[in-house]
Protein backbone atom coordinates (compact mmCIF):
# COMPACT_ATOMS: atom_id res chain seq x y z
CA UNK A 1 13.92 19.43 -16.49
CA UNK A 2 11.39 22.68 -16.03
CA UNK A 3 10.15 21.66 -19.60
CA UNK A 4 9.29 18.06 -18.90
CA UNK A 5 5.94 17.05 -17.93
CA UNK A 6 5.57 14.38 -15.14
CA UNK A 7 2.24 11.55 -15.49
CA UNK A 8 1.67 9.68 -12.72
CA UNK A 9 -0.63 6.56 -12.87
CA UNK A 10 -1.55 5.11 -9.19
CA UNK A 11 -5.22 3.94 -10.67
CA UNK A 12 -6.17 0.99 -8.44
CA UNK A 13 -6.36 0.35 -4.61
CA UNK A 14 -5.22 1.94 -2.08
CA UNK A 15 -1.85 0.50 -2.46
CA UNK A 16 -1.19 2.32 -5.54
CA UNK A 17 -2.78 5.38 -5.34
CA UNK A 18 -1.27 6.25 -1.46
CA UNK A 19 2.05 6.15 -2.68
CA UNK A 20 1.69 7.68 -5.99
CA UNK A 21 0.06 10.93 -4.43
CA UNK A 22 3.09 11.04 -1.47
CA UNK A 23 5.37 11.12 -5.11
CA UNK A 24 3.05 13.38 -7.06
CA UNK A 25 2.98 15.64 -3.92
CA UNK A 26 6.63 16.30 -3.59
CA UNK A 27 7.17 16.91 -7.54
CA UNK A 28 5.09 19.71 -6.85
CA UNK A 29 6.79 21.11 -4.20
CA UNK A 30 10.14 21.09 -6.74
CA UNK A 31 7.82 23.23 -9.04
CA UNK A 32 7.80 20.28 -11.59
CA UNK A 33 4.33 20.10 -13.44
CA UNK A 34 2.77 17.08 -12.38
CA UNK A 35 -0.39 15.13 -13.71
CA UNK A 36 -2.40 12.24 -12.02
CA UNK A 37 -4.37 9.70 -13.81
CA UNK A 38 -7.79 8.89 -12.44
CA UNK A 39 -10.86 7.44 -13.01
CA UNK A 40 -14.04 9.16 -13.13
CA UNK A 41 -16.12 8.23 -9.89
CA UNK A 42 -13.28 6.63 -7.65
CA UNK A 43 -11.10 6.76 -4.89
CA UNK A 44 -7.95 8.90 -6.69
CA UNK A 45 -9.69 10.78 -8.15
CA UNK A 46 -11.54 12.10 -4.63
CA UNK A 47 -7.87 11.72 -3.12
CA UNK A 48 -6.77 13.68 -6.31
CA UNK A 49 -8.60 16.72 -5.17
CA UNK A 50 -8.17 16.79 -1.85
CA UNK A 51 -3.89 16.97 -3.03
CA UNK A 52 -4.76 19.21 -4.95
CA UNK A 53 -3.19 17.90 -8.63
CA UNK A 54 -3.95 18.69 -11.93
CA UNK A 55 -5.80 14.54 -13.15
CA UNK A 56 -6.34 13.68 -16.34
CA UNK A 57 -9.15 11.20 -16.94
CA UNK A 58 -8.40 7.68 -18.12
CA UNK A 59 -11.03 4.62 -18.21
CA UNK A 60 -9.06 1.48 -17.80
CA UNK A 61 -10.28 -1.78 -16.11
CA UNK A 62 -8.91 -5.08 -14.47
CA UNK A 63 -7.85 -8.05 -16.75
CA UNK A 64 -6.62 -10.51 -14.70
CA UNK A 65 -9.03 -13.23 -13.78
CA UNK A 66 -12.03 -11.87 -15.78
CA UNK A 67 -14.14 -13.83 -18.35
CA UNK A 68 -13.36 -13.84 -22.34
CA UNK A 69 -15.76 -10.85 -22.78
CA UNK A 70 -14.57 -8.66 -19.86
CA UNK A 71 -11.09 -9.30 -20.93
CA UNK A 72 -11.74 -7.96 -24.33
CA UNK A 73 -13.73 -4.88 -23.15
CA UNK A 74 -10.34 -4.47 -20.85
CA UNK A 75 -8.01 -4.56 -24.02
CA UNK A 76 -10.42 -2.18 -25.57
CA UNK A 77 -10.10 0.32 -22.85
CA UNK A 78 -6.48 0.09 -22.78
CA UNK A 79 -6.80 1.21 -26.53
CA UNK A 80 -8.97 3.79 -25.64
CA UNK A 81 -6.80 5.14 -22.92
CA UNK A 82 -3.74 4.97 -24.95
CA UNK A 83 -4.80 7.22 -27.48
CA UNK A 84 -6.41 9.84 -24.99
CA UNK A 85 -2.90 10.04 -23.34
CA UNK A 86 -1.15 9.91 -26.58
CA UNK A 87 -2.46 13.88 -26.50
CA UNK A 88 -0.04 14.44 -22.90
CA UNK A 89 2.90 12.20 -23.55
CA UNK A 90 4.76 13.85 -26.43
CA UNK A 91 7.48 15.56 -24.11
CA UNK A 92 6.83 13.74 -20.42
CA UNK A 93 8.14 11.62 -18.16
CA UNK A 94 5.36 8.53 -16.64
CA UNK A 95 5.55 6.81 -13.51
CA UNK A 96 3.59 3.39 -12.83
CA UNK A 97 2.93 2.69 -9.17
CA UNK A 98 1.79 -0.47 -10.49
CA UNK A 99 -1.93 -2.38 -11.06
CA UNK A 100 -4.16 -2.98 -13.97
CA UNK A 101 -4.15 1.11 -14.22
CA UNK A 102 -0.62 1.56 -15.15
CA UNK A 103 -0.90 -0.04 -18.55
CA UNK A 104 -2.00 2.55 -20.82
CA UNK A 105 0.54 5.51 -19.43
CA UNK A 106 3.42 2.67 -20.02
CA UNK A 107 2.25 1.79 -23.74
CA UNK A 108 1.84 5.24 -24.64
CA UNK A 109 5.03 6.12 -23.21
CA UNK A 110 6.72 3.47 -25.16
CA UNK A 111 4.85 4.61 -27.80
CA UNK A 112 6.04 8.18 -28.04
CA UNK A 113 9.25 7.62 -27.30
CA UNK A 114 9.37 8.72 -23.56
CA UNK A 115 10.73 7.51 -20.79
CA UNK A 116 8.81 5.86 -17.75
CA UNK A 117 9.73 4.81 -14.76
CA UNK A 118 8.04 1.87 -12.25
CA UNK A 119 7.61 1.76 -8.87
CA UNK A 120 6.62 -1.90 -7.33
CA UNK A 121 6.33 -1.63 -3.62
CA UNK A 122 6.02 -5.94 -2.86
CA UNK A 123 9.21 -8.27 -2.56
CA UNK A 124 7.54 -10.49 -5.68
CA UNK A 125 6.90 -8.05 -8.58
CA UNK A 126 4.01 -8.16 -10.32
CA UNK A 127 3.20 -8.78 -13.21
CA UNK A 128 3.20 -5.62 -15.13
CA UNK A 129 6.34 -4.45 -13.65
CA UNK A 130 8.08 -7.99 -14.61
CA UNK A 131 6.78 -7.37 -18.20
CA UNK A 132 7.94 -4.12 -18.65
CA UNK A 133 11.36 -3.93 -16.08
CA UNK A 134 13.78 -3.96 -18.78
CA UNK A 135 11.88 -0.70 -21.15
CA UNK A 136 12.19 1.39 -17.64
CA UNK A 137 14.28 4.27 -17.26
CA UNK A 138 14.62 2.73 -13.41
CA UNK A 139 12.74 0.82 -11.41
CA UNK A 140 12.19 1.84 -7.73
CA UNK A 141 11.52 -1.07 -4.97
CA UNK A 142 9.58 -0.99 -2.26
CA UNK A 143 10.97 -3.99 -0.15
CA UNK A 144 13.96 -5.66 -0.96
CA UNK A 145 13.28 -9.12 -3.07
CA UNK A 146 12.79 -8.00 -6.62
CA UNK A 147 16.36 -6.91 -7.36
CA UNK A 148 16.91 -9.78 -9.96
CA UNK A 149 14.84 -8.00 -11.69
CA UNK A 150 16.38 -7.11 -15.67
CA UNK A 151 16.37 -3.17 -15.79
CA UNK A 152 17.94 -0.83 -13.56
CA UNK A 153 16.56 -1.11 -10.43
CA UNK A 154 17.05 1.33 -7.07
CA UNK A 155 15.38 0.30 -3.29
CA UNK A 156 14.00 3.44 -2.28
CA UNK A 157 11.19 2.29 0.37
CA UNK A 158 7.73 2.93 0.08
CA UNK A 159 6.00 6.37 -0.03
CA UNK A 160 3.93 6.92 3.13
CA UNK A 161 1.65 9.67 3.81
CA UNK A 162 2.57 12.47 6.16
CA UNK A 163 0.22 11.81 9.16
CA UNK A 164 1.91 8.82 9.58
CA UNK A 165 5.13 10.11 10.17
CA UNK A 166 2.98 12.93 13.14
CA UNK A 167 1.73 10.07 14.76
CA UNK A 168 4.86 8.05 15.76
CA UNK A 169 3.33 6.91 19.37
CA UNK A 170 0.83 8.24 21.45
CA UNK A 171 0.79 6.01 24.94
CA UNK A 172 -2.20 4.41 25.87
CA UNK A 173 -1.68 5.42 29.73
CA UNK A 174 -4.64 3.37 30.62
CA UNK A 175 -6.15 0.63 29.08
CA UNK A 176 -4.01 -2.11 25.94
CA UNK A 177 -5.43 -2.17 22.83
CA UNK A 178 -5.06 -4.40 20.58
CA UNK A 179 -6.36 -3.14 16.64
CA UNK A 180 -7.63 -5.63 13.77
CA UNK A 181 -7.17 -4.30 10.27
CA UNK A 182 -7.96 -6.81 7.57
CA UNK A 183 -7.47 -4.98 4.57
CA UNK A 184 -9.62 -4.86 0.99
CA UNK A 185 -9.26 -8.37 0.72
CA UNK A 186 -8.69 -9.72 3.69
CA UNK A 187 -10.81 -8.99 6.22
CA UNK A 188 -13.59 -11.69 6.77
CA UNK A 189 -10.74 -13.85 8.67
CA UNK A 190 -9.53 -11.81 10.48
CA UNK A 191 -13.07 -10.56 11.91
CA UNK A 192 -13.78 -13.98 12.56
CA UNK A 193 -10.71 -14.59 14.54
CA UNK A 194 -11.32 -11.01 16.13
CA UNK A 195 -14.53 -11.78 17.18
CA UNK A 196 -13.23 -15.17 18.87
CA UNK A 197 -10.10 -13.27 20.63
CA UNK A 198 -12.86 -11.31 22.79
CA UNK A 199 -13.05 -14.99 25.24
CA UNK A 200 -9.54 -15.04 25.75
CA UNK A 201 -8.56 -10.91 25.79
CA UNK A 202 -7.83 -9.56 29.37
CA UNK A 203 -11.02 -7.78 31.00
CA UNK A 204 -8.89 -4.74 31.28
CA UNK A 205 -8.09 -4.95 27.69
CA UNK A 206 -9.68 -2.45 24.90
CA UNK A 207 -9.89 -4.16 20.77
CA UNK A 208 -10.25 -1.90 17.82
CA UNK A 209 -11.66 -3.59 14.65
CA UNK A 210 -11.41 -2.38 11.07
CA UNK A 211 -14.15 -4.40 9.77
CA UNK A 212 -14.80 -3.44 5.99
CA UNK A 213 -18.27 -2.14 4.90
CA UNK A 214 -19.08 -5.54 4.27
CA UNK A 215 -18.61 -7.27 7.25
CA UNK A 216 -20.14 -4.63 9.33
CA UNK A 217 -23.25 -4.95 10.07
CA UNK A 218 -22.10 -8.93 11.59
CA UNK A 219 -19.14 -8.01 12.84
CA UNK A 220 -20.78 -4.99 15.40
CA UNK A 221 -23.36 -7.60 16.03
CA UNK A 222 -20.97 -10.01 17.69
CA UNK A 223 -18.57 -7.52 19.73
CA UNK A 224 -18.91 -7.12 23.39
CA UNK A 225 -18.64 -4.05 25.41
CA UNK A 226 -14.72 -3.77 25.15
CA UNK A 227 -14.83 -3.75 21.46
CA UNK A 228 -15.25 -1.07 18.76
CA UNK A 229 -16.17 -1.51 15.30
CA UNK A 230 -15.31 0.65 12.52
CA UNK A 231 -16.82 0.09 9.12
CA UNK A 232 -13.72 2.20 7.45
CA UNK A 233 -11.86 5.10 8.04
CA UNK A 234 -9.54 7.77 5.77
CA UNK A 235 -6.84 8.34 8.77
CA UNK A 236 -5.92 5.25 9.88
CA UNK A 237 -3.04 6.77 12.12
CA UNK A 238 -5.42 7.93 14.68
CA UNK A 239 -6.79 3.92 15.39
CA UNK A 240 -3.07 2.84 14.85
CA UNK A 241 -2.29 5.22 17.30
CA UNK A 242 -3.87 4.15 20.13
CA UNK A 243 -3.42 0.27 19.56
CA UNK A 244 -0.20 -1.30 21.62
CA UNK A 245 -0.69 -4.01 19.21
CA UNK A 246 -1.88 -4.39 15.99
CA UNK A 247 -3.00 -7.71 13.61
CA UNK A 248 -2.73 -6.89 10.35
CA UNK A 249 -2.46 -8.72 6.50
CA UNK A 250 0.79 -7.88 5.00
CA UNK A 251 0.05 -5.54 2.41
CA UNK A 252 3.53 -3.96 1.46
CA UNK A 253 1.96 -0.21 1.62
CA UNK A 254 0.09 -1.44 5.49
CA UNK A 255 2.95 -2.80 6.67
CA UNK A 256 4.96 0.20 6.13
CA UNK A 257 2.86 2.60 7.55
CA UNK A 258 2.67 0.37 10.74
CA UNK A 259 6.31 -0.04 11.06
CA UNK A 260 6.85 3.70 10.46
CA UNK A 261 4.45 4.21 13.69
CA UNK A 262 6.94 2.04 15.42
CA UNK A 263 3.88 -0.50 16.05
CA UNK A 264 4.05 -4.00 17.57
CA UNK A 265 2.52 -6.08 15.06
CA UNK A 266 1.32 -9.58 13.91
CA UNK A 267 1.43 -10.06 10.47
CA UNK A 268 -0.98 -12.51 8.88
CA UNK A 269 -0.87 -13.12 5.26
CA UNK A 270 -3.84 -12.97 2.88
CA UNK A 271 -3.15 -16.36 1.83
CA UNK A 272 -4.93 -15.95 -1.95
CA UNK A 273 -2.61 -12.62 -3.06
CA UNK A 274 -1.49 -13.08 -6.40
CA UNK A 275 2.23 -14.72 -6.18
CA UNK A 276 1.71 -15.27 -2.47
CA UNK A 277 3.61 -12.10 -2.57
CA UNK A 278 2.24 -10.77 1.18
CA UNK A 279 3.53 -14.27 2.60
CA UNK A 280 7.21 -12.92 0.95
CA UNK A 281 6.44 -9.28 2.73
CA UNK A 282 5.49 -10.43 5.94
CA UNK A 283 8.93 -12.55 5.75
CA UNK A 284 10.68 -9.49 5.13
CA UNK A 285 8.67 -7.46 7.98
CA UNK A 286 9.14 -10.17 10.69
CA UNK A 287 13.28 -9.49 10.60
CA UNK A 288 12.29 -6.37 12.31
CA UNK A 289 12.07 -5.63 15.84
CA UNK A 290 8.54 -6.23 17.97
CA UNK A 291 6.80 -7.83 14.45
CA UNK A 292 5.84 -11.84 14.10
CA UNK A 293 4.04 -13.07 11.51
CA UNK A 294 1.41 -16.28 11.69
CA UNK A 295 0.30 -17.97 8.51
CA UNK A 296 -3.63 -17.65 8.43
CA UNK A 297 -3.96 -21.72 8.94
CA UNK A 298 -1.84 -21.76 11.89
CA UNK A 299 -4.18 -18.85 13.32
CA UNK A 300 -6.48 -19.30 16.04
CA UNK A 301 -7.73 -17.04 19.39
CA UNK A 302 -5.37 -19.30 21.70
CA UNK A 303 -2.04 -19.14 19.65
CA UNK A 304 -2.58 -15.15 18.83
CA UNK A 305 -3.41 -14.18 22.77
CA UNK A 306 0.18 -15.44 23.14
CA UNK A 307 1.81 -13.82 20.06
CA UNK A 308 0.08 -11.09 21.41
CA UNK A 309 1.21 -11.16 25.34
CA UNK A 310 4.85 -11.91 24.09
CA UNK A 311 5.25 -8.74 22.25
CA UNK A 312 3.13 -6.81 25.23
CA UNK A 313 6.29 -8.22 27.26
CA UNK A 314 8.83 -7.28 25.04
CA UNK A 315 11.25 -4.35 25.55
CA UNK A 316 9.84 -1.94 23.19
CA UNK A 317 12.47 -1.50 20.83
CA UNK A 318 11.83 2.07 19.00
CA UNK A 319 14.78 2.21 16.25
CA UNK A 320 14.62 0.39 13.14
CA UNK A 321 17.74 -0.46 11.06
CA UNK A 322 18.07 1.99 8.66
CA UNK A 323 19.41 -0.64 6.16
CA UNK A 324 15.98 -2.30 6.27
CA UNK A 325 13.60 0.47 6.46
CA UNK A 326 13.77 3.83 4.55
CA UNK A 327 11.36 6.64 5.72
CA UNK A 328 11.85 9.38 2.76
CA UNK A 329 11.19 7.13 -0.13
CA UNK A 330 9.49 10.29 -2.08
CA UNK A 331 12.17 12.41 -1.65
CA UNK A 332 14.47 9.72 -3.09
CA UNK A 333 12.12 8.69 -6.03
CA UNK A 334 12.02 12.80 -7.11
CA UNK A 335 15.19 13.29 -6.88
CA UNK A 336 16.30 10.22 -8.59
CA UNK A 337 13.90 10.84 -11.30
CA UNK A 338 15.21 14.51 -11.64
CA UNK A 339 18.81 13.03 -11.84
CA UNK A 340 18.11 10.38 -14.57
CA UNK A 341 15.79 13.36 -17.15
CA UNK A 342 18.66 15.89 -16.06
């Protein structure tokens, strides 16, 4: 195993670069030679550095939904990226953590004769991980859901950073809080609704909201003197922290970090996610204890003040079946992967 070289790809959103550095992380603390894939100029490769991992640049772009030309400029950097990893993959072992990103590291694993592995963190696949299933050495799950999958398949949980695990619950011995976080997509809602919660929300009440760089600018406009707006942050746990309650889309990677906290939360799903797969996650999330879930049309300031005063009522339940949830997903994908290349 010493001799093999482990490629991650976690090129994309948050989503799939979080969890691919949590895996890419604890390789290196086996002493297996690891290598993350980046782009030049984005988020992993910042988040890259900061780890501390050896990257190797890669130039791919999104396919999906783009017009004739962008889709053949897409192709065209697959190609392109397939023959600059061609150089790394002669004796390695690749792992996709999913999105348009993961493409080339599969093909030129397949390619070379390697093995590769996929991790897909929602309970409805996506695409590229239904496409390639059955060529995987194993395929790690997230959530439970995908298991009909064809190809070897293994729930493991999902990845979460650290910090999150520190900041289990820090009571808020004064003042409830109640936290917004919309997400890449999905924020303008939820501001909207956020903004319209401040008529009905307790005077003695405090509301955190996660606005987006976008929304901003609006979004600080219209809060009153109980509210906080924050454009973005890189340590999330600190807001989730202090909330007592927190609205949230159901972005499999989110919704795991929240539920590790051991947060009371509201689940609203982005309603335009490819496959409707957050509506399937937020299912999933809602079987545990102190979470509901709202679709976004049923959603208004009345009906969330009393999703949110029934879970402020609630005995706080603080253990979560470990059946359902698994908190050391990283150490399980490592391991499993060290198992299967021997």
């Amino acid at each position: 195993m010493g001799k093999f070289l482990i490629i991650i790809s976690g090129i994309g959103t948050g989503g799939h670069y979080f969890p691919a550095l949590v895996v890419a992380e604890e390789f290196m603390k086996n002493n297996i030679e690891t290598i993350f894939l980046v782009r030049r100029g984005f988020p992993e490769e910042e988040m890259a550095k900061k780890y501390g991992l050896k990257t190797f640049y890669i130039a791919p772009k999104p396919y999906y939904g783009k017009s004739i030309l962008n889709k053949i400029i897409a192709l065209w950097k697959v190609f392109e990226s397939v023959l600059a990893l061609n150089k790394i993959t002669k004796k390695c072992a690749g792992i996709s953590f999913g999105g348009f990103g993961s493409l080339p590291l599969i093909l030129s694993c397949m390619v070379n004769r390697q093995f590769f592995f996929l991790f897909e963190p929602n309970c409805i696949p996506g695409r590229t991980t239904r496409m390639f299933a059955r060529f995987a050495k194993k395929v790690f799950l997230g959530l439970p859901g995908a298991t009909h999958l064809k190809g070897n398949v293994m729930l493991t949980g999902i990845p979460v950073r650290q910090e999150f695990k520190r900041f289990i619950r820090k009571e808020n011995s004064f003042k409830k809080t109640i936290l917004f976080m919309g997400g890449s997509q999905g924020a303008r809602r939820l501001n909207e609704i956020a903004i319209k919660f401040q008529r009905v929300l307790p005077q003695d009440f405090r509301m955190i909201i996660i606005s987006g760089r976008r929304d901003f600018e609006w979004v600080n406009k219209e809060r009153d003197f109980r509210t906080e707006v924050i454009s973005f942050t890189t340590e999330p746990w600190n807001l989730i922290a202090r909330a007592d309650v927190v609205i949230s889309r159901a972005g499999a990677l989110s919704g795991y970090e929240l539920l590790t906290m051991k947060k009371s939360v509201i689940f609203v799903p982005f309603p335009y996610a490819v496959d409707d797969h957050q509506y399937y996650n937020a299912q999933f999330f809602a079987k545990m204890p102190n979470v509901k879930m709202i679709l976004e049309k049923d959603l208004n300031e009345k009906i969330l003040y009393e999703l949110v005063m029934d879970l402020l009522r609630a005995e706080r339940t603080n253990v979560l079946e470990e059946k359902e949830m698994m908190f050391d997903a990283e150490k399980v994908i490592v391991n499993a992967v060290i198992k299967e290349l021997g």
